[in-house]
Structures are given as structure tokens and as C-alpha cells.
PDB file of N, CA and C in Angstrom:
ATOM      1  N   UNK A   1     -18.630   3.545  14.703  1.00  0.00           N
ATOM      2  CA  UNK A   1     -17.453   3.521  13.858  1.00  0.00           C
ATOM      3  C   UNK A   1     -16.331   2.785  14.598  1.00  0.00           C
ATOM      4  N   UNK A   2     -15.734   2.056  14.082  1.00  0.00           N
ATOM      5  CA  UNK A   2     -14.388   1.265  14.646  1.00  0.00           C
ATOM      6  C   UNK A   2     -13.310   2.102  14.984  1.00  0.00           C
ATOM      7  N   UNK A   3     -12.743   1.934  15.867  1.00  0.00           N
ATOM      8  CA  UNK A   3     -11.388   2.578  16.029  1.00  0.00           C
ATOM      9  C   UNK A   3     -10.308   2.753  15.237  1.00  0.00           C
ATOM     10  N   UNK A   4      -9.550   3.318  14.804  1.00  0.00           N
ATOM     11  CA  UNK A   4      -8.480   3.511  13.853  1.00  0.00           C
ATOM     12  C   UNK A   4      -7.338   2.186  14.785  1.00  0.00           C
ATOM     13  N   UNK A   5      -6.433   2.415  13.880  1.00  0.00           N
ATOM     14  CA  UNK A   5      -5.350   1.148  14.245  1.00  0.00           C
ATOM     15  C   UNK A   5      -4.663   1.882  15.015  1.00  0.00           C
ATOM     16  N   UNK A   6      -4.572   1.747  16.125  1.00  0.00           N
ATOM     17  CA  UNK A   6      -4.054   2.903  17.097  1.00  0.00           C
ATOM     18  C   UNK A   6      -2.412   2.238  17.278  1.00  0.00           C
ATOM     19  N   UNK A   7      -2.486   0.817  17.296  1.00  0.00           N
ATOM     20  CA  UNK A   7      -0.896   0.418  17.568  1.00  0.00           C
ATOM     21  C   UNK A   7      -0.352   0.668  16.648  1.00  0.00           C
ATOM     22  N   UNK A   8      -0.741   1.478  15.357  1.00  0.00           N
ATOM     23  CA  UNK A   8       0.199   1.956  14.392  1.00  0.00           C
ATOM     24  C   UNK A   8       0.217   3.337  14.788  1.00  0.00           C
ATOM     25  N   UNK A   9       1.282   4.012  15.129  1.00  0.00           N
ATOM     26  CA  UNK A   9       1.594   5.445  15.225  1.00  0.00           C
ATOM     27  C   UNK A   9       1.035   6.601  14.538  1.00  0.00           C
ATOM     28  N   UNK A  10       0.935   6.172  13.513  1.00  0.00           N
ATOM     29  CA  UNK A  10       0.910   6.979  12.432  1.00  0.00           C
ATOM     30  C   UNK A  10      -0.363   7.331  11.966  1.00  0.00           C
ATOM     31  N   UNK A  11      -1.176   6.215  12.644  1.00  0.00           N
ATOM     32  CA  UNK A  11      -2.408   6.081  12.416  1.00  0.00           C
ATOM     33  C   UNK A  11      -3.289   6.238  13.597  1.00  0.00           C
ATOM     34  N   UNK A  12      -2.435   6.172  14.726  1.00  0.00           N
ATOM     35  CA  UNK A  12      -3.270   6.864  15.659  1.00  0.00           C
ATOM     36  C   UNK A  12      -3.652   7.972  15.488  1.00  0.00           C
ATOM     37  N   UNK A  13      -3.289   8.790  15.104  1.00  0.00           N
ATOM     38  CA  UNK A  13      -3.727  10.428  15.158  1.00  0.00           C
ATOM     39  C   UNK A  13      -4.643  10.499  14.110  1.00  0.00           C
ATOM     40  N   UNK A  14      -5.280   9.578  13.580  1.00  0.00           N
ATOM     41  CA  UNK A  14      -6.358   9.972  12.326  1.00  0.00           C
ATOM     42  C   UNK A  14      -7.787  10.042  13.030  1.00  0.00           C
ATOM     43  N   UNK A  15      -8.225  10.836  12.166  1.00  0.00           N
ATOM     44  CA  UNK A  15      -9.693  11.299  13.011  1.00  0.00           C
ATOM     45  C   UNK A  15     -10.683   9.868  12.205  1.00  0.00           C
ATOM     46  N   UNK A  16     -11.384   9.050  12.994  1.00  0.00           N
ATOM     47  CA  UNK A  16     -11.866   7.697  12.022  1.00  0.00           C
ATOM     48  C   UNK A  16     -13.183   8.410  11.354  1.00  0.00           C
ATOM     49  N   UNK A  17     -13.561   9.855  11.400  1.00  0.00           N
ATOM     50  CA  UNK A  17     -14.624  10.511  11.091  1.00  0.00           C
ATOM     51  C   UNK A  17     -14.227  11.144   9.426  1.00  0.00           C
ATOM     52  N   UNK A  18     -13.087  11.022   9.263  1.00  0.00           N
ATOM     53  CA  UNK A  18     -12.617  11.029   7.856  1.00  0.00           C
ATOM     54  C   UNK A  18     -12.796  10.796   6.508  1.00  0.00           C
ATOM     55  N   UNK A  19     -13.058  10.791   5.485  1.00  0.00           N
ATOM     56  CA  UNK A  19     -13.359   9.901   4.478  1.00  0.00           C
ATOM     57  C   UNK A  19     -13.444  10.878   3.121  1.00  0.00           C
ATOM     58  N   UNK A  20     -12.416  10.368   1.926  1.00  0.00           N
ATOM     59  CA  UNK A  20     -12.373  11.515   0.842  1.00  0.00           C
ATOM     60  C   UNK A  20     -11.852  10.830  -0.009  1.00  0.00           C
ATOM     61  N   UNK A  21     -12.293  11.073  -1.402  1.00  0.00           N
ATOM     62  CA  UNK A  21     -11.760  10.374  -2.749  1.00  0.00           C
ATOM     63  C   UNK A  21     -11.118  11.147  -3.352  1.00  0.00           C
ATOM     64  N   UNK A  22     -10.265  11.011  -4.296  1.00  0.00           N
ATOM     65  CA  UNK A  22      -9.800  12.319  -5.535  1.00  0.00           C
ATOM     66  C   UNK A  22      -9.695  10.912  -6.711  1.00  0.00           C
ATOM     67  N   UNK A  23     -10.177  11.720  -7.918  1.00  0.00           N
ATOM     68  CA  UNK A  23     -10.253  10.665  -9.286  1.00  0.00           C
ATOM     69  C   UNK A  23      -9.201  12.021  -9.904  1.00  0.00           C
ATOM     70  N   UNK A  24      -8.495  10.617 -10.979  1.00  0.00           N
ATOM     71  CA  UNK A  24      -7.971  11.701 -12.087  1.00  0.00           C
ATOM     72  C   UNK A  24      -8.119  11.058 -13.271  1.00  0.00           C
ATOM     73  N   UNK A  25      -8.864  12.036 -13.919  1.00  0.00           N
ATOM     74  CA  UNK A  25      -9.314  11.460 -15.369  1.00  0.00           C
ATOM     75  C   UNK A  25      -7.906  11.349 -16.442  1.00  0.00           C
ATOM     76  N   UNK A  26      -8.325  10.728 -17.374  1.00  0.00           N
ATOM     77  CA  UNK A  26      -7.804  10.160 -18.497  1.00  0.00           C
ATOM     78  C   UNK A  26      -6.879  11.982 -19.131  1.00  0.00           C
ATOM     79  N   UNK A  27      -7.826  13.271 -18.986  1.00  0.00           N
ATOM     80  CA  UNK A  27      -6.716  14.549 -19.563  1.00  0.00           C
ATOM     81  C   UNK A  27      -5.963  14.698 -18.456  1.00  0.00           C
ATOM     82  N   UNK A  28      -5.903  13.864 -16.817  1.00  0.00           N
ATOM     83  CA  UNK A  28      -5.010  14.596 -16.073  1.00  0.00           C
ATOM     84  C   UNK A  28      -5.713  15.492 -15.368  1.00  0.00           C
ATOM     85  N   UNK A  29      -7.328  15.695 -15.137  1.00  0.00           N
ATOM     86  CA  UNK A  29      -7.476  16.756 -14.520  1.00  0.00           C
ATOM     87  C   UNK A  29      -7.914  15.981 -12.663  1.00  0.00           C
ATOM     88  N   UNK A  30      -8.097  16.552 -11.877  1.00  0.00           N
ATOM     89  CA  UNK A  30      -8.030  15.841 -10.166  1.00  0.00           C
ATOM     90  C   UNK A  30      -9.323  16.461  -9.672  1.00  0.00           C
ATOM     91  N   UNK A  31     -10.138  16.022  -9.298  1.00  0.00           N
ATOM     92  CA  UNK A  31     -11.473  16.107  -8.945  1.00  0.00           C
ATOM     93  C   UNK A  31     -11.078  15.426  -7.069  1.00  0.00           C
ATOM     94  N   UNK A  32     -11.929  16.176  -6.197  1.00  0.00           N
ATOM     95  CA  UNK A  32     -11.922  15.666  -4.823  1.00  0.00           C
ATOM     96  C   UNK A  32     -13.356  15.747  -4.272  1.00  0.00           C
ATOM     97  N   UNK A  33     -13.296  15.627  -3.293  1.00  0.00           N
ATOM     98  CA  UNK A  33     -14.877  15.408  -2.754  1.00  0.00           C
ATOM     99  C   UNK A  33     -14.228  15.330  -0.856  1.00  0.00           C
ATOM    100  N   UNK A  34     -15.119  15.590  -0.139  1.00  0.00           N
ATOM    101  CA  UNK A  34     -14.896  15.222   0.724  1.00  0.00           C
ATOM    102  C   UNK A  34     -13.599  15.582   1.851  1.00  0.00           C
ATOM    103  N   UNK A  35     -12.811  14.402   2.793  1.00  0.00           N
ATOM    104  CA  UNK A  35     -11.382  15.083   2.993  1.00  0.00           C
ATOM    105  C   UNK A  35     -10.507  14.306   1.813  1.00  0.00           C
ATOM    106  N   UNK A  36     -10.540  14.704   0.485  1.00  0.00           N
ATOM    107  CA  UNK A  36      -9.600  14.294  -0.415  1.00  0.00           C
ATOM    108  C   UNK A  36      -8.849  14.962  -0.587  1.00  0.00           C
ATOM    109  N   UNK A  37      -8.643  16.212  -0.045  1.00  0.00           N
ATOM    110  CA  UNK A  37      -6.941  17.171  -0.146  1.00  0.00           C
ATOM    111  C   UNK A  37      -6.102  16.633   1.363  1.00  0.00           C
ATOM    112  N   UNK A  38      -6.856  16.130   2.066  1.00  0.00           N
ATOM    113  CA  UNK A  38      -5.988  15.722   3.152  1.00  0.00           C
ATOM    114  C   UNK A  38      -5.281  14.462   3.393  1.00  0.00           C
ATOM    115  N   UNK A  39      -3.537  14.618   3.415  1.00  0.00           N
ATOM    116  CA  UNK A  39      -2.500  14.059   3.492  1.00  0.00           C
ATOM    117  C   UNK A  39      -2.916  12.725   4.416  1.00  0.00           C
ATOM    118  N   UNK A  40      -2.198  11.616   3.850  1.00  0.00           N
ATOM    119  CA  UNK A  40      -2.375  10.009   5.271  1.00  0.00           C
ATOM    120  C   UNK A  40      -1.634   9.493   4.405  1.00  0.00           C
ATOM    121  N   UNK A  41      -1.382   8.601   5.492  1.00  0.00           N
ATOM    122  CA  UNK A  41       0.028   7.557   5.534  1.00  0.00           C
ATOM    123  C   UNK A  41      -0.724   6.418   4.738  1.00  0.00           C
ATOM    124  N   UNK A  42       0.132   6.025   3.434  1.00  0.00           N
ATOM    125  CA  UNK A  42      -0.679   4.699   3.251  1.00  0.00           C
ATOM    126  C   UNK A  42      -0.363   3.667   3.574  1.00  0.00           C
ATOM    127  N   UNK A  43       0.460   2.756   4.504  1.00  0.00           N
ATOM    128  CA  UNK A  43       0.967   2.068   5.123  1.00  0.00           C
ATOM    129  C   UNK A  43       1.548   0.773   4.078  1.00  0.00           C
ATOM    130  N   UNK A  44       0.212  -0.286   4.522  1.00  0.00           N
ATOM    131  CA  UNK A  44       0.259  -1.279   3.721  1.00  0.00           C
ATOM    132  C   UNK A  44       0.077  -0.987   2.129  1.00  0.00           C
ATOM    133  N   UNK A  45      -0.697  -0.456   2.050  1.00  0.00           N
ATOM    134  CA  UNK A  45      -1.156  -0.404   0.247  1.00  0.00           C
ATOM    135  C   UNK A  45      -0.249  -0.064  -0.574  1.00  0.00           C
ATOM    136  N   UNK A  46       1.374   0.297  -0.135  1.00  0.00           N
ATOM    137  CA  UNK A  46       2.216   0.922  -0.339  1.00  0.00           C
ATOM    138  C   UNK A  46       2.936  -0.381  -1.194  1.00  0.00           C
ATOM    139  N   UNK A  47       2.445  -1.433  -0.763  1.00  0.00           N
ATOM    140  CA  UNK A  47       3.234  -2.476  -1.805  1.00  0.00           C
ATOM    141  C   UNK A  47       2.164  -2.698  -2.705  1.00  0.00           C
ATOM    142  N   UNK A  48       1.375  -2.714  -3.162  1.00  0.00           N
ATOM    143  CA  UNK A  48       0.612  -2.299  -4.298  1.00  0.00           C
ATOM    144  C   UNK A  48       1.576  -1.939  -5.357  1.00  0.00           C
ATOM    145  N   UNK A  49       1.776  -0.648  -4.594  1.00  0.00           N
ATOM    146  CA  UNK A  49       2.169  -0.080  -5.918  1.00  0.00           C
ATOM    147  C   UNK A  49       3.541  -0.305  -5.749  1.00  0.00           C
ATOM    148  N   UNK A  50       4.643  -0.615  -5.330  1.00  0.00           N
ATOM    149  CA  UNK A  50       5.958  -1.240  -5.718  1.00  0.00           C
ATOM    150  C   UNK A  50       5.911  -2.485  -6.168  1.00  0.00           C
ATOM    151  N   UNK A  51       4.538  -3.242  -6.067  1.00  0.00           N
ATOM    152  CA  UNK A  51       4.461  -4.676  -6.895  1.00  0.00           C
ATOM    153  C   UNK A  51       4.740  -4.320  -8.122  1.00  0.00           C
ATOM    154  N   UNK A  52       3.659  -3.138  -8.641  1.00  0.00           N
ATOM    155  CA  UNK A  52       3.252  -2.721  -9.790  1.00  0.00           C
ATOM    156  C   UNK A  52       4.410  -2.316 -10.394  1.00  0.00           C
ATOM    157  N   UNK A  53       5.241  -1.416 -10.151  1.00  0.00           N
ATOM    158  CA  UNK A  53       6.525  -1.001 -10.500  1.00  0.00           C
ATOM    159  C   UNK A  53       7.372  -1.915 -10.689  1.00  0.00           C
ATOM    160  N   UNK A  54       7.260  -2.802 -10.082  1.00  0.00           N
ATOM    161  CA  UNK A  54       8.470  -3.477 -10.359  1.00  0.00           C
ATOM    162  C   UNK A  54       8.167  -4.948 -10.930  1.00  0.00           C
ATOM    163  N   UNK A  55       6.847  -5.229 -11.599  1.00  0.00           N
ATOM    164  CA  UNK A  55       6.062  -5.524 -12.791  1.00  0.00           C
ATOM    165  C   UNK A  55       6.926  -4.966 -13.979  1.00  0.00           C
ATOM    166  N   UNK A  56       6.730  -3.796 -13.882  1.00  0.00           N
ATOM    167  CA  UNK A  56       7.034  -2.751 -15.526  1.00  0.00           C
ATOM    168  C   UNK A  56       8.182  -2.913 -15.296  1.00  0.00           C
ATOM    169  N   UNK A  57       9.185  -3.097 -14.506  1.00  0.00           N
ATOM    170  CA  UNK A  57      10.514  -3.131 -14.677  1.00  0.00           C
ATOM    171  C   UNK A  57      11.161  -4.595 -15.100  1.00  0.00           C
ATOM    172  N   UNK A  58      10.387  -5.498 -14.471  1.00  0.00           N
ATOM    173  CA  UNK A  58      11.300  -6.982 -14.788  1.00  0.00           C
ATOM    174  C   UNK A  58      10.289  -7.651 -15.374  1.00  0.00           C
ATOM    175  N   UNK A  59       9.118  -7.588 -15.214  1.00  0.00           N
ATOM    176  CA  UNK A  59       7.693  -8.732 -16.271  1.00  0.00           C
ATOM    177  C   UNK A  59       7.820  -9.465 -15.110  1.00  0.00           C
ATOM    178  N   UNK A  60       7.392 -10.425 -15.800  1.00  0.00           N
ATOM    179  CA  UNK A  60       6.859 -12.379 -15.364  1.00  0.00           C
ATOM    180  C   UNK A  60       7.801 -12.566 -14.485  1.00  0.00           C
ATOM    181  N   UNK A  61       9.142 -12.672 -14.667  1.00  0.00           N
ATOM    182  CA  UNK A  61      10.364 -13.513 -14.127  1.00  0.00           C
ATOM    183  C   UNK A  61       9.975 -12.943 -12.500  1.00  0.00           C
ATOM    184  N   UNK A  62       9.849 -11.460 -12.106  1.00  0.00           N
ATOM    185  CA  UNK A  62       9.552 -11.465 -10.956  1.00  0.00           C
ATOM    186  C   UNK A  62       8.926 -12.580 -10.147  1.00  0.00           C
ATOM    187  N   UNK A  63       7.797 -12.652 -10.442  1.00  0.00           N
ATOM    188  CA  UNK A  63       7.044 -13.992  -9.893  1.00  0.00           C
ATOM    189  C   UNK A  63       8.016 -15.409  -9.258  1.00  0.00           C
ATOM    190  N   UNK A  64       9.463 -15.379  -9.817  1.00  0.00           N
ATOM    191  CA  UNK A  64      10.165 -16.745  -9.308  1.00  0.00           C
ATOM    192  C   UNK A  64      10.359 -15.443  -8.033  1.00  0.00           C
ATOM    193  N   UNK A  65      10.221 -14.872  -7.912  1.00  0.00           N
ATOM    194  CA  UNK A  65      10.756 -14.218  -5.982  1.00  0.00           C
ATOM    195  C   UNK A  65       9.797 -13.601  -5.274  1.00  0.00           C
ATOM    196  N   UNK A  66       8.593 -13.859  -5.603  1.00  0.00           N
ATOM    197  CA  UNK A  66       7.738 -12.890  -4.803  1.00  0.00           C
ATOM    198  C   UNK A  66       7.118 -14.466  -4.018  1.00  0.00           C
ATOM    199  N   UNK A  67       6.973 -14.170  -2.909  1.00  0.00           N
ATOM    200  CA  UNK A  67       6.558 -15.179  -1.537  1.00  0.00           C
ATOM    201  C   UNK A  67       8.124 -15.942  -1.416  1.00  0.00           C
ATOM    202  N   UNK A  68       8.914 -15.097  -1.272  1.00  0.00           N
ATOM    203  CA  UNK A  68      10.546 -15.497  -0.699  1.00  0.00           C
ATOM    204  C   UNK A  68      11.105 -14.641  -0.230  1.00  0.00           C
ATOM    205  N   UNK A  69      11.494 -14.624   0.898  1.00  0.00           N
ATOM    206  CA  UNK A  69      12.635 -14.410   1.500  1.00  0.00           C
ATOM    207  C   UNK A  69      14.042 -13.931   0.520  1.00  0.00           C
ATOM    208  N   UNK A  70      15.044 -12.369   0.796  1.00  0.00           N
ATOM    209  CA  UNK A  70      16.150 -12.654   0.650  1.00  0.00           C
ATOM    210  C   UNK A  70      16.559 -13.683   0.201  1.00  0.00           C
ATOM    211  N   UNK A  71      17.222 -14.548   1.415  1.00  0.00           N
ATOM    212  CA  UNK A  71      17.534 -16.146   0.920  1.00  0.00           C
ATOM    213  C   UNK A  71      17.017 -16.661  -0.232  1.00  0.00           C
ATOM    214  N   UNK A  72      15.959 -16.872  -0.497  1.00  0.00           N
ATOM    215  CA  UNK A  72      15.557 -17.529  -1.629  1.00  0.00           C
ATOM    216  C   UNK A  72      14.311 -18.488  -1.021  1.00  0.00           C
ATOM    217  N   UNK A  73      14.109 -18.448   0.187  1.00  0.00           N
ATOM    218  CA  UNK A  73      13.705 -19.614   0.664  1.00  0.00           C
ATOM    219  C   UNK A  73      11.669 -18.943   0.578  1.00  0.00           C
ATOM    220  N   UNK A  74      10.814 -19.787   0.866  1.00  0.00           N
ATOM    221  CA  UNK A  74       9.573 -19.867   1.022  1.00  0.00           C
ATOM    222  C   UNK A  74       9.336 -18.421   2.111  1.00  0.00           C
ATOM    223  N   UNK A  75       8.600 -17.667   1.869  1.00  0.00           N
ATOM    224  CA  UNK A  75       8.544 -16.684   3.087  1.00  0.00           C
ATOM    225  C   UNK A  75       8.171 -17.252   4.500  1.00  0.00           C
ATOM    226  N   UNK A  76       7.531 -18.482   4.256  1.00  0.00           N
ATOM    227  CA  UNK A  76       7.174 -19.569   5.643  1.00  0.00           C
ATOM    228  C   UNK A  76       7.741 -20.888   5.550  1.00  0.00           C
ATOM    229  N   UNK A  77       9.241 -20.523   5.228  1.00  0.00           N
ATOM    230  CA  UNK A  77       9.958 -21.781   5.696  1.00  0.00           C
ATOM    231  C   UNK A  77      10.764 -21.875   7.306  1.00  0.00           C
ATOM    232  N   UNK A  78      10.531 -23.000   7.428  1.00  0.00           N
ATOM    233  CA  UNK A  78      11.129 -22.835   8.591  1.00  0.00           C
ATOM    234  C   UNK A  78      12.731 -23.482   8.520  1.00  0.00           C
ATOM    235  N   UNK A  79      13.298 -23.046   7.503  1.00  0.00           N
ATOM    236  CA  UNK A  79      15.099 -23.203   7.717  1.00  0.00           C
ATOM    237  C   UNK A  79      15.147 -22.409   8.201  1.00  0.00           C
ATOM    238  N   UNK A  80      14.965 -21.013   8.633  1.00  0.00           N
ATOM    239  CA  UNK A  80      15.875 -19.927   9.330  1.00  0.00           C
ATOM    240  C   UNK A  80      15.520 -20.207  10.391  1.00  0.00           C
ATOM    241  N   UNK A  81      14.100 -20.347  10.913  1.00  0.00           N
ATOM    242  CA  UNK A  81      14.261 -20.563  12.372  1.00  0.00           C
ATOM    243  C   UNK A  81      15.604 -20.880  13.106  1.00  0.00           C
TER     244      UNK A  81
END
């Protein structure tokens, strides 16, 4: 088994022996299996779902700012350098 991402803090302390799903059906009910009652940091995947949100909040037009910078600029431009 690979090591957990240890230079992330948060994620050092996870046991990499871990592994648990929870589904929730269509009435709302939560099914688990496994360690699926146990709490973790979701780090990255966390913009997932603020993409998603903030989809339902503005539509399409988002898209003129996503891979930019504040500024406005290219997220890999090199004016700020």
C-alpha cells in the first residue's frame, strides 16, 4: 500500500488501511459499508463541489473566470512575476 500524503498534516495521521463508502439514495436514506462513518479531510475535492455551487449560482458566465487569477489574468501568466 502507498503511503498517505504525509506532507499534508492532516493527512498524515490517516491510517492508509482505511477505506469506506456511504450512498444516499434518491428517498434520502444513507447506507455505509466499511470505515464510512469515519470523519477525513477532503482536501482537494473540496473544489468540486464549490465549482458546482457556484455553477447553480451564476451558470455559463462563470467560465469567463475560472483558469484566472484575481487580476483577471491567465492563472499561468507571467505578468505578476
Amino acid at each position: 500500500m502507498p503511503p498517505v500524503a504525509d506532507y499534508i498534516p492532516e493527512l498524515a495521521h490517516v491510517d492508509p488501511n482505511q477505506f469506506g463508502i456511504a450512498v444516499i439514495d434518491a428517498e434520502g436514506r444513507v447506507t455505509t459499508s466499511g470505515d464510512g462513518e469515519t470523519p477525513f479531510s477532503i482536501q482537494g475535492v473540496s473544489k468540486v463541489f464549490t465549482l458546482t455551487r457556484a455553477l447553480g449560482m451564476v451558470g455559463d458566465r462563470l467560465w469567463r473566470r475560472v483558469a484566472r487569477e484575481p487580476s483577471g489574468n491567465p492563472f499561468n501568466s507571467l505578468v505578476q512575476l
